[in-house]
N, C-alpha and C. Protein backbone atom coordinates (compact mmCIF):
# COMPACT_ATOMS: atom_id res chain seq x y z
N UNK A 1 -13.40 -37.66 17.74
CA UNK A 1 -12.52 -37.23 16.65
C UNK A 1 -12.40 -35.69 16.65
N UNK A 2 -11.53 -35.25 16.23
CA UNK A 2 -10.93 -33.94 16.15
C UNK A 2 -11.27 -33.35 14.59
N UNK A 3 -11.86 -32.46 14.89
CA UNK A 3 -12.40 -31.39 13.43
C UNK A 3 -10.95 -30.36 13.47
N UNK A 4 -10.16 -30.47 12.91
CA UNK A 4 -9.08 -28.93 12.18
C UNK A 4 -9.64 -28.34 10.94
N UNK A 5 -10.17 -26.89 11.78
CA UNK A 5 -10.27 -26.17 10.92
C UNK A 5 -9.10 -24.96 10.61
N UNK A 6 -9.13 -25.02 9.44
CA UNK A 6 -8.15 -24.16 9.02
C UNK A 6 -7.90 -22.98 9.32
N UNK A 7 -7.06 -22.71 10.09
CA UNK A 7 -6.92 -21.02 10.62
C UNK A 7 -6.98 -19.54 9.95
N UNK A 8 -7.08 -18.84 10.39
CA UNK A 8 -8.02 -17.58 9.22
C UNK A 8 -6.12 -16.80 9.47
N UNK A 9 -5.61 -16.57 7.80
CA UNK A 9 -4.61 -16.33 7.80
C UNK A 9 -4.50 -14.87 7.26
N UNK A 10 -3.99 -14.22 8.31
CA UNK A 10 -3.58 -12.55 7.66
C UNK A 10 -3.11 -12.41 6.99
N UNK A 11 -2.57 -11.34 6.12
CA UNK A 11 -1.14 -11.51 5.17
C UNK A 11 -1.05 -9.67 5.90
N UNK A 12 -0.05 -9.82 6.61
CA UNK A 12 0.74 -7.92 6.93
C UNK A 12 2.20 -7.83 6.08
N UNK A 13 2.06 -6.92 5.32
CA UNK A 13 2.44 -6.19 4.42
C UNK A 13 3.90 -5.20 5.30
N UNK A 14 5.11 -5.48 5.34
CA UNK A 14 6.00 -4.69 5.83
C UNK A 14 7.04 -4.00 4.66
N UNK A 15 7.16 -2.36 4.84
CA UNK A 15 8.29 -1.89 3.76
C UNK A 15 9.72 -2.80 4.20
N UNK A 16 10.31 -3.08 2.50
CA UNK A 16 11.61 -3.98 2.95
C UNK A 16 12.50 -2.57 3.56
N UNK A 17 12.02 -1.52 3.33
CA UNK A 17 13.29 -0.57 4.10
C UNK A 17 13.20 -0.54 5.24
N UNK A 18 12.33 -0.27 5.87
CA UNK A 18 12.16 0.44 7.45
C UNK A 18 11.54 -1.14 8.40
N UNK A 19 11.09 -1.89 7.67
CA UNK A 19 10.05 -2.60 8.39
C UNK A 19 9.03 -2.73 8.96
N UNK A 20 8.26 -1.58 9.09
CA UNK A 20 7.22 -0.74 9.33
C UNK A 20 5.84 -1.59 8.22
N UNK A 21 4.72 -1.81 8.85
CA UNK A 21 3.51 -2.39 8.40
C UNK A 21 3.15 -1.31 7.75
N UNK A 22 2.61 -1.43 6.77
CA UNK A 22 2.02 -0.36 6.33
C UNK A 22 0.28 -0.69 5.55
N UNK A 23 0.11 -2.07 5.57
CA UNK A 23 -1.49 -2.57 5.04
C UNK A 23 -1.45 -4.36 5.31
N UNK A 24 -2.96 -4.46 5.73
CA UNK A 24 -2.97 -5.83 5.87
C UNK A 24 -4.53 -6.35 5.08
N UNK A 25 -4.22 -7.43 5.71
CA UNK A 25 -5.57 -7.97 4.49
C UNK A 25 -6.90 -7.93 5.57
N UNK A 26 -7.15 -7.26 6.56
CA UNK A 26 -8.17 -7.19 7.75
C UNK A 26 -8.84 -6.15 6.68
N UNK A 27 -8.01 -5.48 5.89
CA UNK A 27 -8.86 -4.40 4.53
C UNK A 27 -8.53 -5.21 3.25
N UNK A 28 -9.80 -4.78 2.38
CA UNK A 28 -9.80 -5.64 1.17
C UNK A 28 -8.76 -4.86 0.13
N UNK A 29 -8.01 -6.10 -0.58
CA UNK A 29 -6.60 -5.55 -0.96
C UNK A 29 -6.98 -6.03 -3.04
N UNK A 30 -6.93 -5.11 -3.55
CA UNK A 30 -7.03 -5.71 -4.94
C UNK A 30 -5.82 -5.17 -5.99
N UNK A 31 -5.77 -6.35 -6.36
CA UNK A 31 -3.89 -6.28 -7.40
C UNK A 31 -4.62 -5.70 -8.68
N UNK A 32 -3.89 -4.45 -8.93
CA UNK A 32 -4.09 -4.10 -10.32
C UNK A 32 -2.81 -3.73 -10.59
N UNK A 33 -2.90 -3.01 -12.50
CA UNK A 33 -1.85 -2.65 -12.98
C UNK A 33 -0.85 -4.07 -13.02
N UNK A 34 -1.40 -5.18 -13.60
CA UNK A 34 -0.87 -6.37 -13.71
C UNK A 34 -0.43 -7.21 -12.57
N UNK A 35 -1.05 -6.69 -11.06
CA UNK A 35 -0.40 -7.12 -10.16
C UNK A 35 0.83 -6.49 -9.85
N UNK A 36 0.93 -5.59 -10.00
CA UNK A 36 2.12 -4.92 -9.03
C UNK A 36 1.72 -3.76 -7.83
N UNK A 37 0.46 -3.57 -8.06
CA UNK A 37 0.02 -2.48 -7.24
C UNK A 37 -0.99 -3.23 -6.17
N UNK A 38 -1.29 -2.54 -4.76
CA UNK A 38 -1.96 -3.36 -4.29
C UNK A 38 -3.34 -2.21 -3.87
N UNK A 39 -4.76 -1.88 -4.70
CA UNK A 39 -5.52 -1.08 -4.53
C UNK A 39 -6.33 -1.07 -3.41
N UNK A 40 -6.33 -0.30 -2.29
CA UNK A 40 -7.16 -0.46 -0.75
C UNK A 40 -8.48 0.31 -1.08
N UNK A 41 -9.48 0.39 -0.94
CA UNK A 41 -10.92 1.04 -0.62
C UNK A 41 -10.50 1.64 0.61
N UNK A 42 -10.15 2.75 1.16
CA UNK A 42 -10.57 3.44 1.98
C UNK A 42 -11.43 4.59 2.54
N UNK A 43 -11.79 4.53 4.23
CA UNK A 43 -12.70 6.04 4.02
C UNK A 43 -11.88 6.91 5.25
N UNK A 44 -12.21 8.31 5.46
CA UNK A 44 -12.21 9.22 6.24
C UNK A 44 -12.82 8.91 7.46
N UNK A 45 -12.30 9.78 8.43
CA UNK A 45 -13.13 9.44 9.87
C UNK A 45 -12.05 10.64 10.71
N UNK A 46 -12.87 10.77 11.69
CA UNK A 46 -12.17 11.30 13.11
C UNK A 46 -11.55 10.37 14.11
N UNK A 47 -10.32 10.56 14.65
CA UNK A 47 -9.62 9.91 14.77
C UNK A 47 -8.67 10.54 16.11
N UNK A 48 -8.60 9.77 17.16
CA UNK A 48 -7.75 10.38 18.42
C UNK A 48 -6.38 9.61 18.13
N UNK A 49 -5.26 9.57 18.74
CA UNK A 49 -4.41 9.24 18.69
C UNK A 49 -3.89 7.55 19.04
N UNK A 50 -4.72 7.73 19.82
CA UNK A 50 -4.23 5.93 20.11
C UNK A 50 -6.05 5.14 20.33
N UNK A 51 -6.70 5.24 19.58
CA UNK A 51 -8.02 5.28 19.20
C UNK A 51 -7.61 3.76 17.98
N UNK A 52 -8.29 2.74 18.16
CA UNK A 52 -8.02 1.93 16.84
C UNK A 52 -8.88 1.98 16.09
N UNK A 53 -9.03 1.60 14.57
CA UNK A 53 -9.77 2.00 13.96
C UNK A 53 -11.13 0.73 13.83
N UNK A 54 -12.23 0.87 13.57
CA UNK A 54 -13.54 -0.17 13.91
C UNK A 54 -13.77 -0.44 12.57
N UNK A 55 -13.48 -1.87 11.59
CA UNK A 55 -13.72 -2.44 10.81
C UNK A 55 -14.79 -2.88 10.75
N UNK A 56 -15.67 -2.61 9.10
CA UNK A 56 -16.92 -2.68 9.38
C UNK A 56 -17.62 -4.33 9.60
N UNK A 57 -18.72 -4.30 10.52
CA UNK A 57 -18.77 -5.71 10.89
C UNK A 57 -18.31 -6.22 12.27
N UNK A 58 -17.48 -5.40 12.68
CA UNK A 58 -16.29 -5.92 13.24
C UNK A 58 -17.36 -5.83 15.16
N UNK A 59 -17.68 -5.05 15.34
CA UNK A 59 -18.33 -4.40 16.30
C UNK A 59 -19.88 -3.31 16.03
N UNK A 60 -20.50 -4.42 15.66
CA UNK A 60 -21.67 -3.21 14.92
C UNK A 60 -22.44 -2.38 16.14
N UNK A 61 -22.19 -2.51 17.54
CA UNK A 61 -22.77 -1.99 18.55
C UNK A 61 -22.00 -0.39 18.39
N UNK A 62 -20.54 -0.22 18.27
CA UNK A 62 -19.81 0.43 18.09
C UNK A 62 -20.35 1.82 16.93
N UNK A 63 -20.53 0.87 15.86
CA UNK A 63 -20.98 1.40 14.53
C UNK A 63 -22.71 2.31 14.57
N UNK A 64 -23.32 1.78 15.94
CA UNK A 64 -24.21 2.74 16.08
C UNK A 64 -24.44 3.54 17.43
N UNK A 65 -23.25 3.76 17.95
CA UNK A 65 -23.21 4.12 18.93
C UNK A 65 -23.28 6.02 18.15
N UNK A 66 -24.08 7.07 19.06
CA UNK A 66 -23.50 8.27 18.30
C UNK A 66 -22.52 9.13 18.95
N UNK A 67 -21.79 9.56 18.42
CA UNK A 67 -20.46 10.19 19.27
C UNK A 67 -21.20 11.38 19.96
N UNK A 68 -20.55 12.01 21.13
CA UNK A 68 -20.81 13.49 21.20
C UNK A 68 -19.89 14.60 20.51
N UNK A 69 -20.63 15.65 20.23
CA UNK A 69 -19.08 16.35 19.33
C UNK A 69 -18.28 17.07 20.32
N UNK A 70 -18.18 16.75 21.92
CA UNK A 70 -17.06 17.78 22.54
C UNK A 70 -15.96 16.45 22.36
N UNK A 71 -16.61 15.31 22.20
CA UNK A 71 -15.57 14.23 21.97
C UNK A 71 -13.99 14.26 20.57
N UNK A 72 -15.19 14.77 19.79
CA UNK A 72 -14.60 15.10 18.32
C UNK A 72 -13.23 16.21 18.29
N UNK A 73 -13.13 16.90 19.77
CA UNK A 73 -11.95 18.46 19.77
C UNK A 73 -10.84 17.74 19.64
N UNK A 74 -10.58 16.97 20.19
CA UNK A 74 -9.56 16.13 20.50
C UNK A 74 -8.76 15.04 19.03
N UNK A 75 -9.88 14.56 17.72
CA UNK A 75 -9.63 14.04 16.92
C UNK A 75 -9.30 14.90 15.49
N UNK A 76 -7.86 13.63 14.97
CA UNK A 76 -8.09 14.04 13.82
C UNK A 76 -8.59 13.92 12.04
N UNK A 77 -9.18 14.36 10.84
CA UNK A 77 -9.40 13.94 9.88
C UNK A 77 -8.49 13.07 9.93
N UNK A 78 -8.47 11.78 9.19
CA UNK A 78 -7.71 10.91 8.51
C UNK A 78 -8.67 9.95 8.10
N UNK A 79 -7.49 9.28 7.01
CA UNK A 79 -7.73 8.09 6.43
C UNK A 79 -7.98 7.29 7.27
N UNK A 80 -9.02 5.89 7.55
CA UNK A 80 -8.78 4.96 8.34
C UNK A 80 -7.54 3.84 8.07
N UNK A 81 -6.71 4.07 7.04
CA UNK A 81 -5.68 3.32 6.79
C UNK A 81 -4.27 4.11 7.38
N UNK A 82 -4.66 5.34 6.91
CA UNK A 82 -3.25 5.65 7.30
C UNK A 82 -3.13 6.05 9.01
N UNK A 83 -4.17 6.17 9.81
CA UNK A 83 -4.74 6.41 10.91
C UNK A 83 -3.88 4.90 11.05
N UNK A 84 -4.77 3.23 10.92
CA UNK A 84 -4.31 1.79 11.20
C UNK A 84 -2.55 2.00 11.66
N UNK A 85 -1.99 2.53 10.35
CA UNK A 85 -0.71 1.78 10.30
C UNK A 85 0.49 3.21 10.27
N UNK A 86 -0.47 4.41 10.79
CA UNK A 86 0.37 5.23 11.82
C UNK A 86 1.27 6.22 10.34
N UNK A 87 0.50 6.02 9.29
CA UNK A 87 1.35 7.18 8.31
C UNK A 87 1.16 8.35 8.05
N UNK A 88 1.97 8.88 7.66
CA UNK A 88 2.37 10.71 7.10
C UNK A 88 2.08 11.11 6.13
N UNK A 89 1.81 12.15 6.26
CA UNK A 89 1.33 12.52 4.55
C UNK A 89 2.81 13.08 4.70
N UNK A 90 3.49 13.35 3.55
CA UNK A 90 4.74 14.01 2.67
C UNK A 90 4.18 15.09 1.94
N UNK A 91 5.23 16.30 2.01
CA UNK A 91 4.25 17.20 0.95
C UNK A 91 5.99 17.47 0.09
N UNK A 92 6.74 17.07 0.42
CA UNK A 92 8.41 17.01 -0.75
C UNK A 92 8.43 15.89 -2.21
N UNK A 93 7.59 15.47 -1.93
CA UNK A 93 7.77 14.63 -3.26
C UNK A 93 7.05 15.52 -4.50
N UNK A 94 7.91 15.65 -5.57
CA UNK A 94 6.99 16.60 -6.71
C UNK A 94 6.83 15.29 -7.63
N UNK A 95 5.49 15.96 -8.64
CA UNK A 95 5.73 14.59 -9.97
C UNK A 95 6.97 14.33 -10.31
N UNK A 96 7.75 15.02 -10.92
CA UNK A 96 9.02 14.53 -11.42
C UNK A 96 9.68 13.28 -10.28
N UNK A 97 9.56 13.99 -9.08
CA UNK A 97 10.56 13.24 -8.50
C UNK A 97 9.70 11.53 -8.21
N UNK A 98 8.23 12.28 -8.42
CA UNK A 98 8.39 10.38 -8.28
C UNK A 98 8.45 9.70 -9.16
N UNK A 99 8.46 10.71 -10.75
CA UNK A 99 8.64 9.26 -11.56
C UNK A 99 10.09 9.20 -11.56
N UNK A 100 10.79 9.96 -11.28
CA UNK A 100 12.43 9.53 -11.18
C UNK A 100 12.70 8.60 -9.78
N UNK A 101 12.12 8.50 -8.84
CA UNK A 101 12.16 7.93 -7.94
C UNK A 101 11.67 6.28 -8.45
N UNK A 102 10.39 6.04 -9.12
CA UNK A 102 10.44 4.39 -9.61
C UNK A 102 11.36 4.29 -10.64
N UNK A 103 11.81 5.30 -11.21
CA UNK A 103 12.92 4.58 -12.57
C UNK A 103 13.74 4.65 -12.31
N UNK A 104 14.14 4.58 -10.90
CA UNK A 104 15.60 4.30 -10.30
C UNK A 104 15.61 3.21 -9.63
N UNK A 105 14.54 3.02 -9.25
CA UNK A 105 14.06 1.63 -8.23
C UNK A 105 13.80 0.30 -9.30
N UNK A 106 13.57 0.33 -10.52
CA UNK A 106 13.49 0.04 -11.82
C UNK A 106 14.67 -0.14 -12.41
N UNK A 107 15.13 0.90 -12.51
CA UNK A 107 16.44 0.96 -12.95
C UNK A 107 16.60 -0.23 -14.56
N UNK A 108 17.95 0.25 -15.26
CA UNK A 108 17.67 -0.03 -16.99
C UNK A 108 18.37 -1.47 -16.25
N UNK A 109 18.40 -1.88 -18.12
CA UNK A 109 17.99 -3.50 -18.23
C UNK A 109 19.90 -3.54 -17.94
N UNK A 110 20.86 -2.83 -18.25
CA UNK A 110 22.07 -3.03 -17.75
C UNK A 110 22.71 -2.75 -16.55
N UNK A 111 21.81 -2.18 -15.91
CA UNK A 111 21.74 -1.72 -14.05
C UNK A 111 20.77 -1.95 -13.69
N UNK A 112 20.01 -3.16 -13.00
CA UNK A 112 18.62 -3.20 -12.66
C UNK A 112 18.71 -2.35 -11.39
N UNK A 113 17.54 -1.77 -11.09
CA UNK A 113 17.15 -0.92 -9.69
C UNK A 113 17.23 -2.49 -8.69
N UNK A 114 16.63 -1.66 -7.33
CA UNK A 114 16.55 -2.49 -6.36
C UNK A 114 15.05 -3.42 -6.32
N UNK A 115 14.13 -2.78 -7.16
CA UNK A 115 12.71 -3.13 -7.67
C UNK A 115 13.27 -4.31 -8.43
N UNK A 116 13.74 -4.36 -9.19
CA UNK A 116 13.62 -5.07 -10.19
C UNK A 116 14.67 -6.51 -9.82
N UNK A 117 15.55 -6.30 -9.31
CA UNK A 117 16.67 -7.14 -8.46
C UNK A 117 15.83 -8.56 -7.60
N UNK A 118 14.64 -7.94 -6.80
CA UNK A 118 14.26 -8.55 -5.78
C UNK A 118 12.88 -9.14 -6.55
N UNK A 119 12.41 -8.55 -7.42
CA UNK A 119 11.11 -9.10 -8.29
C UNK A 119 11.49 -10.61 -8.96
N UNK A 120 12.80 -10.14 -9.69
CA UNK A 120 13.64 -11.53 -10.55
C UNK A 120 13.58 -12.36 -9.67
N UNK A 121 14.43 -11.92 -8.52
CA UNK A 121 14.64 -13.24 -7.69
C UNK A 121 13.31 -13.97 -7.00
N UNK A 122 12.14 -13.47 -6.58
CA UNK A 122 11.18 -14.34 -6.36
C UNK A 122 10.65 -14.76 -7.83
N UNK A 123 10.85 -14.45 -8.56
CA UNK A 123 10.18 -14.95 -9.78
C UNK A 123 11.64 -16.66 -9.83
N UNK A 124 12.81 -16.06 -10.18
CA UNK A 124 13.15 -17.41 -9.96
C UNK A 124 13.71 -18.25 -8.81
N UNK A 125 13.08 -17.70 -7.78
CA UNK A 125 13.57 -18.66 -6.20
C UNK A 125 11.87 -19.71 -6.88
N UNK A 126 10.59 -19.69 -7.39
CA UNK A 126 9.56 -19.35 -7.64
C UNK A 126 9.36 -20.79 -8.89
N UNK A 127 10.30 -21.10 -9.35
CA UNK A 127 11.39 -22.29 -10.29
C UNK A 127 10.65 -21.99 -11.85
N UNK A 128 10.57 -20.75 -11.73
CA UNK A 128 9.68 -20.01 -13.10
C UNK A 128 11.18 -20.74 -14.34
N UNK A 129 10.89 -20.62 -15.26
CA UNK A 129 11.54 -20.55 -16.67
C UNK A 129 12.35 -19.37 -16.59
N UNK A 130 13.19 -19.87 -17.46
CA UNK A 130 14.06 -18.18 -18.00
C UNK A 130 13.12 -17.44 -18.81
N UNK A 131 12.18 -18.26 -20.13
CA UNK A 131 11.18 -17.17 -20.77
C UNK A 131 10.16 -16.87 -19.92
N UNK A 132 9.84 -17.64 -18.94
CA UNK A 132 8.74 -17.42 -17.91
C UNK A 132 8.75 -16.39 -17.35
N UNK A 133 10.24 -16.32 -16.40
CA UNK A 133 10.69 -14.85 -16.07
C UNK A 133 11.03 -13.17 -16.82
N UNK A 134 10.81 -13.69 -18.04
CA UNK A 134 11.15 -12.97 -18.95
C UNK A 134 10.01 -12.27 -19.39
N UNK A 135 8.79 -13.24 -19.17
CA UNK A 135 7.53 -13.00 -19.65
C UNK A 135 6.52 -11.71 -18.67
N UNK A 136 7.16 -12.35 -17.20
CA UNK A 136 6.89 -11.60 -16.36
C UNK A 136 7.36 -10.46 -16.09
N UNK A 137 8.81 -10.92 -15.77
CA UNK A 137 9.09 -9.10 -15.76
C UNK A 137 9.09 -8.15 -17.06
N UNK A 138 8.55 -8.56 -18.27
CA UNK A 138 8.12 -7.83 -19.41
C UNK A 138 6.47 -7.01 -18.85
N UNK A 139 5.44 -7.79 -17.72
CA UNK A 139 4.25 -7.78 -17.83
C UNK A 139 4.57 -6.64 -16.55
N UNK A 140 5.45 -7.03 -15.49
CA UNK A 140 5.44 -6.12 -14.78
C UNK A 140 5.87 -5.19 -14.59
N UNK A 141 7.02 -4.57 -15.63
CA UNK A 141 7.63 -3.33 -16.02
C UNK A 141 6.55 -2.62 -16.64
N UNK A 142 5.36 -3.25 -17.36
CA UNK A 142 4.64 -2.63 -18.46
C UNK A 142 3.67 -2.15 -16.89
N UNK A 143 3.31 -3.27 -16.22
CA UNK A 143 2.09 -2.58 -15.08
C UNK A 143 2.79 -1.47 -14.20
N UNK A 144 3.50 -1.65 -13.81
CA UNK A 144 4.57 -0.39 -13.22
C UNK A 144 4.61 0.92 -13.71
N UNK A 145 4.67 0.80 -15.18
CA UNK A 145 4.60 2.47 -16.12
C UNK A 145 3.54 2.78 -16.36
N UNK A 146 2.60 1.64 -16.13
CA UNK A 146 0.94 1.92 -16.46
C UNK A 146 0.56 2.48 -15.24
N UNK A 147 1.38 2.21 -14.05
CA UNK A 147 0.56 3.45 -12.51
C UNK A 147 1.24 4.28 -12.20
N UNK A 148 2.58 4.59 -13.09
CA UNK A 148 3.04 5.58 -12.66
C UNK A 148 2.39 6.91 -13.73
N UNK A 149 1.54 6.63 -14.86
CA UNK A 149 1.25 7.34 -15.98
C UNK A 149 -0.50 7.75 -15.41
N UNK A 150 -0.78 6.92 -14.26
CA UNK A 150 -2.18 7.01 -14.03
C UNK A 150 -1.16 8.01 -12.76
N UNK A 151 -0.44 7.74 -11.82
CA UNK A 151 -0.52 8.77 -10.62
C UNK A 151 -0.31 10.03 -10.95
N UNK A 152 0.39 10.13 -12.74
CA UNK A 152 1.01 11.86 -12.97
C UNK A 152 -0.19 12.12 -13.30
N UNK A 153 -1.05 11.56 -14.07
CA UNK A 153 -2.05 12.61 -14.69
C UNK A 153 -3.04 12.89 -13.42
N UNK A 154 -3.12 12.17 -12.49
CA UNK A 154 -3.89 12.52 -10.88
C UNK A 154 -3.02 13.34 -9.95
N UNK A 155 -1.49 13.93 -10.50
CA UNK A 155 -0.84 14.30 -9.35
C UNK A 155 -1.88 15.48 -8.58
N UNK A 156 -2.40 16.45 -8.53
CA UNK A 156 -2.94 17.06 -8.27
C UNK A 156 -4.07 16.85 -7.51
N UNK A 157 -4.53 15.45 -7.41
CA UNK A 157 -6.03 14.86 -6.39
C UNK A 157 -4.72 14.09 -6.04
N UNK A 158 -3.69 13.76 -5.47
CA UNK A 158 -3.15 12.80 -5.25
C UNK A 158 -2.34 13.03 -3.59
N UNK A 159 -2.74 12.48 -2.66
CA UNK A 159 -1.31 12.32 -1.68
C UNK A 159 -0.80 11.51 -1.42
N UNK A 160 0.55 11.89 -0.98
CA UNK A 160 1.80 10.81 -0.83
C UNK A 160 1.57 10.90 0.77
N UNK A 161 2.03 9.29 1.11
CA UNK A 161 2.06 9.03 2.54
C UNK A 161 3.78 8.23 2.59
N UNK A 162 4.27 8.20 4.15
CA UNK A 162 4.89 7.07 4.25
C UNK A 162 5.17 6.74 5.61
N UNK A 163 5.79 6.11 6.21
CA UNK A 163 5.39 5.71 7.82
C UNK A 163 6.54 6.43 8.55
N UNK A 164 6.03 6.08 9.68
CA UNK A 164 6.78 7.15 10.75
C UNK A 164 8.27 6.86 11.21
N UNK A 165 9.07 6.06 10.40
CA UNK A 165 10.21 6.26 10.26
C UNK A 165 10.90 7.20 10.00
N UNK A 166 9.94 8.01 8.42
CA UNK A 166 10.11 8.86 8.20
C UNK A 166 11.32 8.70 7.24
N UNK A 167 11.73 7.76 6.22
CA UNK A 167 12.88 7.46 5.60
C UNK A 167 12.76 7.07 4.00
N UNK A 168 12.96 8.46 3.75
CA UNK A 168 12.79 8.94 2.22
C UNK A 168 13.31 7.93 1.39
N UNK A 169 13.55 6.21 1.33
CA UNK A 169 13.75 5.70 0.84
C UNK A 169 12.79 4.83 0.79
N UNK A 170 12.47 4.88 1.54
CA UNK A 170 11.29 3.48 2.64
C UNK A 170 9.84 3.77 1.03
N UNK A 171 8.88 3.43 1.55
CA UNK A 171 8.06 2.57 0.25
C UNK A 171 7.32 4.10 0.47
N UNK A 172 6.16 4.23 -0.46
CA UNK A 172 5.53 5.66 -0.29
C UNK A 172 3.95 4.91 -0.99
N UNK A 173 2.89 5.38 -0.34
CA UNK A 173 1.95 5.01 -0.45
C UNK A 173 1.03 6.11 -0.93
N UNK A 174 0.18 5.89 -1.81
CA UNK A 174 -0.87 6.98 -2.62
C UNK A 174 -2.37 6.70 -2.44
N UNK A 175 -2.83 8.25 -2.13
CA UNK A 175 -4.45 8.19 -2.01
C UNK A 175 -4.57 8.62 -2.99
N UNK A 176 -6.08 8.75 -3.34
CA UNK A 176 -6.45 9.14 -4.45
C UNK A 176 -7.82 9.22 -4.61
N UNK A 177 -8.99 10.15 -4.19
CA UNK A 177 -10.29 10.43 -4.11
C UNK A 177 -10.92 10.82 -5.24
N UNK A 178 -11.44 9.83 -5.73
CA UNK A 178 -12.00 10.77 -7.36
C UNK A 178 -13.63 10.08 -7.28
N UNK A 179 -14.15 10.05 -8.39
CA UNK A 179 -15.36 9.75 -8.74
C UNK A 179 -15.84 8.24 -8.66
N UNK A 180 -14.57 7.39 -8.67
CA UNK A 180 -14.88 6.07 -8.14
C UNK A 180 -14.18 5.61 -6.34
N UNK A 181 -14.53 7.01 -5.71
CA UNK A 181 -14.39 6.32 -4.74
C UNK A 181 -12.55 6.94 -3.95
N UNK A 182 -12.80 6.39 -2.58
CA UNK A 182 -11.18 7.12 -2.10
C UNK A 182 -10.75 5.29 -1.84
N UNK A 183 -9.32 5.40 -2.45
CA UNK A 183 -8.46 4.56 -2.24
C UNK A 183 -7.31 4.77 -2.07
N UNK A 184 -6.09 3.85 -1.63
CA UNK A 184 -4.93 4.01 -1.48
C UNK A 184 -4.30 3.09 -2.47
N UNK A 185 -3.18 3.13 -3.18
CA UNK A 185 -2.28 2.24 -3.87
C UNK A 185 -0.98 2.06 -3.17
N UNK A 186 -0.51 0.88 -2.87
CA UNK A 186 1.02 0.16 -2.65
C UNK A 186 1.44 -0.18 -3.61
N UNK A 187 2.62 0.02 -3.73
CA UNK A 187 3.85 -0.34 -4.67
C UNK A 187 4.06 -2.01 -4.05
N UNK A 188 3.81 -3.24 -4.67
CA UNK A 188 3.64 -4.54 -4.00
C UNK A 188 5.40 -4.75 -3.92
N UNK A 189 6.18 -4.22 -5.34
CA UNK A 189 7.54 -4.82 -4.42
C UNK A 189 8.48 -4.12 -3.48
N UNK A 190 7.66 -3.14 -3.34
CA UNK A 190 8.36 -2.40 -1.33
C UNK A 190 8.18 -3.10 -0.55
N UNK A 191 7.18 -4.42 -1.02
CA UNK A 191 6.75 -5.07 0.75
C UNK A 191 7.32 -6.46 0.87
N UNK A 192 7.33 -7.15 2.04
CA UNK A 192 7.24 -8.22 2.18
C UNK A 192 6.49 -8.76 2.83
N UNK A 193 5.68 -9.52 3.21
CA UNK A 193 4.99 -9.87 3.93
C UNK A 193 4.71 -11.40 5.31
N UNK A 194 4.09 -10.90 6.32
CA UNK A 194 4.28 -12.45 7.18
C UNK A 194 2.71 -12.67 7.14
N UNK A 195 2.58 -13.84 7.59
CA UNK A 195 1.07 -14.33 7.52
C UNK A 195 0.78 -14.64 9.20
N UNK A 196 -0.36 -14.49 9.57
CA UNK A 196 -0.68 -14.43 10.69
C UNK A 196 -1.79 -15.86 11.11
């Protein structure tokens, strides 16, 4: 007899603009801000260019191997996330512009943005209720203003990333190093995702 075991399923994360990966679940991914944000744990490291990055566990021979430092001339600081999935830091985005940048993507209840357009519709492709949907996108407009009110008062510990498209429309991703730790936040409806 035949044992099927269930296959270990990725979820990669692509901006709907560019198509470009930008996070997968090989890093631990946690929904806050009601589920609209997707919070990464990341750390720092040295980093060569086409060097992949060593997930912990993943290769522990690796993990105690010790580098030499003429090795190190050649690498650079980065994130091990934004290092993974090949992104930029931006230094053009000011606060203003990004909260004008989600409340356009948002956009009002008589012009929905492009955020809000594509949220409805999986909510009702999804065979939610009309108050159901109603309920939701009430919960997720509210989690949306709740991280954009946490990224202004951090603008200053804060960088903006986005991938090497390089297309000021495309999704924009945030670090953020403080006292609990360095993480990154995704905007969850820039992405779409395939499962692996």
């Amino acid at each position: 007899t035949h044992h099927l075991t269930e296959p270990v399923i990725m979820k990669v994360y692509f901006d709907r603009e560019t198509n470009e990966d930008h996070i997968s679940t090989a890093f631990p991914i946690e929904e806050v801000f009601n589920g609209t944000v997707m919070k990464v744990p990341v750390k720092w490291g040295k980093y060569s260019d086409n060097e992949e990055v060593q997930l912990e566990g993943a290769n522990p021979s690796a993990e105690d191997a010790v580098e030499e430092s003429s090795a190190d001339d050649n690498k650079e600081r980065r994130l091990d996330v934004q290092h993974q999935f090949g992104l930029i830091k931006i230094d053009f985005l000011t606060k203003s512009g990004f909260k004008a940048w989600v409340l356009e993507c948002v956009g009002k209840s008589s012009a929905p943005g492009p955020w809000t357009t594509t949220y409805k519709k999986e909510l009702e492709d999804d065979k939610n209720s009309k108050e159901e949907v109603e309920d939701k996108m009430k919960a997720w407009k509210a989690g949306l203003m709740e991280f954009v009110n946490f990224i202004a008062k951090q603008w200053k510990n804060c960088d903006v990333y986005y991938d090497k498209e390089q297309n000021v429309d495309g999704a924009k991703v945030f670090y953020i190093g403080d006292e609990n730790g360095d993480h990154m936040y995704f905007i969850k409806c820039c992405y779409k995702y395939s499962e692996y």
